[in-house]
N, C-alpha and C. Protein backbone atom coordinates (compact mmCIF):
# COMPACT_ATOMS: atom_id res chain seq x y z
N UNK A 1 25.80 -4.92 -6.46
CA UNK A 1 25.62 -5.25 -5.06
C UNK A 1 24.14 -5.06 -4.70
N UNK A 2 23.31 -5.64 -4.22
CA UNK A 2 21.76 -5.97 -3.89
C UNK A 2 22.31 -4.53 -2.17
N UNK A 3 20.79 -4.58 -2.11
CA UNK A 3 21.06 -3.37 -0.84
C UNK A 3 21.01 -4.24 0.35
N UNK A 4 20.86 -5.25 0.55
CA UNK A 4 21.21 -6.02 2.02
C UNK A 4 22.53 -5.88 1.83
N UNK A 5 22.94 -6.74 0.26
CA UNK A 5 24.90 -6.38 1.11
C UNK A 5 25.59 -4.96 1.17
N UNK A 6 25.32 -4.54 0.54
CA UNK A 6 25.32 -2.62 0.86
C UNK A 6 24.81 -2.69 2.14
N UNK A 7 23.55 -2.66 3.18
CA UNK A 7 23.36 -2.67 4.65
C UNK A 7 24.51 -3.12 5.03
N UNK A 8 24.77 -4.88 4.75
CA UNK A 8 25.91 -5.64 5.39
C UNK A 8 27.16 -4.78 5.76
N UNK A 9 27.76 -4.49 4.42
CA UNK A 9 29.31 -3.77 4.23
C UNK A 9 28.81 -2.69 5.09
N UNK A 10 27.90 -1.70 5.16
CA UNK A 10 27.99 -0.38 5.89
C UNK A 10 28.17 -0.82 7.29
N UNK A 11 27.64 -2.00 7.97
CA UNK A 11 27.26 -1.98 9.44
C UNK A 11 28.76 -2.75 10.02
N UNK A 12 29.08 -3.41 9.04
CA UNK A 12 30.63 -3.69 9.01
C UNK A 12 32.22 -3.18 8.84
N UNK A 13 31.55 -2.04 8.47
CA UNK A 13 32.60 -0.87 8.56
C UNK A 13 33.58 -0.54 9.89
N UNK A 14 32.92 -0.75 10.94
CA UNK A 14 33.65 -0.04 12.52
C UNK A 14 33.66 1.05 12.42
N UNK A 15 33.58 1.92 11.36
CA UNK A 15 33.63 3.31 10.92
C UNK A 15 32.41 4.18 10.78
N UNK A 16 32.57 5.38 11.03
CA UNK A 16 31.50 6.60 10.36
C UNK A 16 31.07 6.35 9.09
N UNK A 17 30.22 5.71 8.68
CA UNK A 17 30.03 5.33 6.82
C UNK A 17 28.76 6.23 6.90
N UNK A 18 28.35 6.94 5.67
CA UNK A 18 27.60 7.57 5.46
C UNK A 18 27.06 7.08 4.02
N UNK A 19 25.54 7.30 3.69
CA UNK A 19 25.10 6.74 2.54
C UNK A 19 24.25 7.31 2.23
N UNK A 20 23.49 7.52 1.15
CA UNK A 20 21.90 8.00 0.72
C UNK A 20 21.34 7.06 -0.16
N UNK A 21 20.24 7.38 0.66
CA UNK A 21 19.07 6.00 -0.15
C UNK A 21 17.63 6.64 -1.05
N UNK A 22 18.36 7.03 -2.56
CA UNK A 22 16.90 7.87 -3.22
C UNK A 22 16.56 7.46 -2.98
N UNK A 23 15.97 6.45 -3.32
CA UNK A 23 14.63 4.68 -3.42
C UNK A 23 13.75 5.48 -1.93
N UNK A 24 13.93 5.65 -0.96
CA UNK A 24 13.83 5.83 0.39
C UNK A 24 13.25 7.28 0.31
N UNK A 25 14.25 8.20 -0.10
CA UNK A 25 13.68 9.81 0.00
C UNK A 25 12.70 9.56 -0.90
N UNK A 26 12.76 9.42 -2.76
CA UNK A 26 11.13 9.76 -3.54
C UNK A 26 10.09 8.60 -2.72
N UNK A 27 10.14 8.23 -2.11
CA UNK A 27 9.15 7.03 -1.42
C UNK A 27 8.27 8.22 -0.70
N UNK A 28 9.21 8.03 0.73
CA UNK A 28 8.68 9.55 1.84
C UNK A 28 8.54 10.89 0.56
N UNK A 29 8.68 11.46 -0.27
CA UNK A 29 8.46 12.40 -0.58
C UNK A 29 7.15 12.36 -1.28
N UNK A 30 6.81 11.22 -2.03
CA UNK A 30 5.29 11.19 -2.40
C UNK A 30 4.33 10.89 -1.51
N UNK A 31 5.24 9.69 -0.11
CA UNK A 31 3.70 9.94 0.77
C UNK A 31 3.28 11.04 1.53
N UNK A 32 4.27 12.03 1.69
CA UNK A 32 4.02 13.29 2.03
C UNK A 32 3.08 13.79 1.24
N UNK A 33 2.98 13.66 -0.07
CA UNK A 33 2.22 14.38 -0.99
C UNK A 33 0.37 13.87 -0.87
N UNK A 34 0.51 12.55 0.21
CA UNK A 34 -1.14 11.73 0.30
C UNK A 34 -1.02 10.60 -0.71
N UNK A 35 0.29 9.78 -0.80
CA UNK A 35 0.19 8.56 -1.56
C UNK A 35 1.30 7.57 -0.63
N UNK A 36 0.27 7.01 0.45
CA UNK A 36 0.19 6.56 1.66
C UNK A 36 1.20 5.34 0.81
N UNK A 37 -0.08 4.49 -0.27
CA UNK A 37 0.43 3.04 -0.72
C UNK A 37 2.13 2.90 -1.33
N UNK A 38 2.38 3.97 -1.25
CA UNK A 38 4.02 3.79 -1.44
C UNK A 38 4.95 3.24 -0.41
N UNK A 39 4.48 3.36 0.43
CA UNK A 39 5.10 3.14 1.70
C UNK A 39 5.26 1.77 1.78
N UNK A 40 4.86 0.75 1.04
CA UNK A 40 4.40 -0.31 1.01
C UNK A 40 5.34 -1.28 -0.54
N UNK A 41 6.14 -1.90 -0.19
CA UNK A 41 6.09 -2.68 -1.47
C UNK A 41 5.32 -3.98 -1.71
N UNK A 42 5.11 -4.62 -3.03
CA UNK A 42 4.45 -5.79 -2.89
C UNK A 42 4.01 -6.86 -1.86
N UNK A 43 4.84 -7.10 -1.14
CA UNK A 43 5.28 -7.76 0.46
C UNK A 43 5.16 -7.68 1.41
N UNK A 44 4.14 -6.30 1.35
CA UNK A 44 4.67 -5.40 2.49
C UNK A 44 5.45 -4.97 3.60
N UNK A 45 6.46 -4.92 2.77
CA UNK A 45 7.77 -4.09 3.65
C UNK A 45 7.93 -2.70 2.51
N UNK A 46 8.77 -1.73 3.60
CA UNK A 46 9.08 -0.82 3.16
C UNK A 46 9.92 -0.76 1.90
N UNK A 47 9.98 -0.24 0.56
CA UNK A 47 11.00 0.43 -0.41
C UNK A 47 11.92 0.63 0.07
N UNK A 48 13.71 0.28 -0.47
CA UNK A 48 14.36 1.04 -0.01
C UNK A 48 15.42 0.10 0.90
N UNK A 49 16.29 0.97 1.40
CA UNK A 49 17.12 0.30 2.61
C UNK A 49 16.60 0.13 3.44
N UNK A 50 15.85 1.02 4.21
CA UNK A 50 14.62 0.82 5.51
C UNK A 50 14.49 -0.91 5.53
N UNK A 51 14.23 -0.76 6.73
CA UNK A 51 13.72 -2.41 7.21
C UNK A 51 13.05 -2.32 8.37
């Protein structure tokens, strides 16, 4: 399943769905560290589920 349809199915739930997105936490956890350009994929959009 690609993570848009993972977004899709979660927001389609009607329900409490809960999820974790590594891709998302080691992202924020290295730019915490001063490695800003992570934040960034090729495209520039964010890594991750984020949008």
């Amino acid at each position: 399943m690609t993570l848009l349809g993972l977004s899709l199915s979660l927001s389609h739930t009607h329900t409490h769905t809960t999820a974790f997105d590594f891709t998302t936490k080691g992202v924020l956890q290295e730019a915490v560290k001063g490695q800003l350009w992570s934040l960034r994929d090729p495209q520039g959009k964010p890594p991750g589920v984020m949008h």
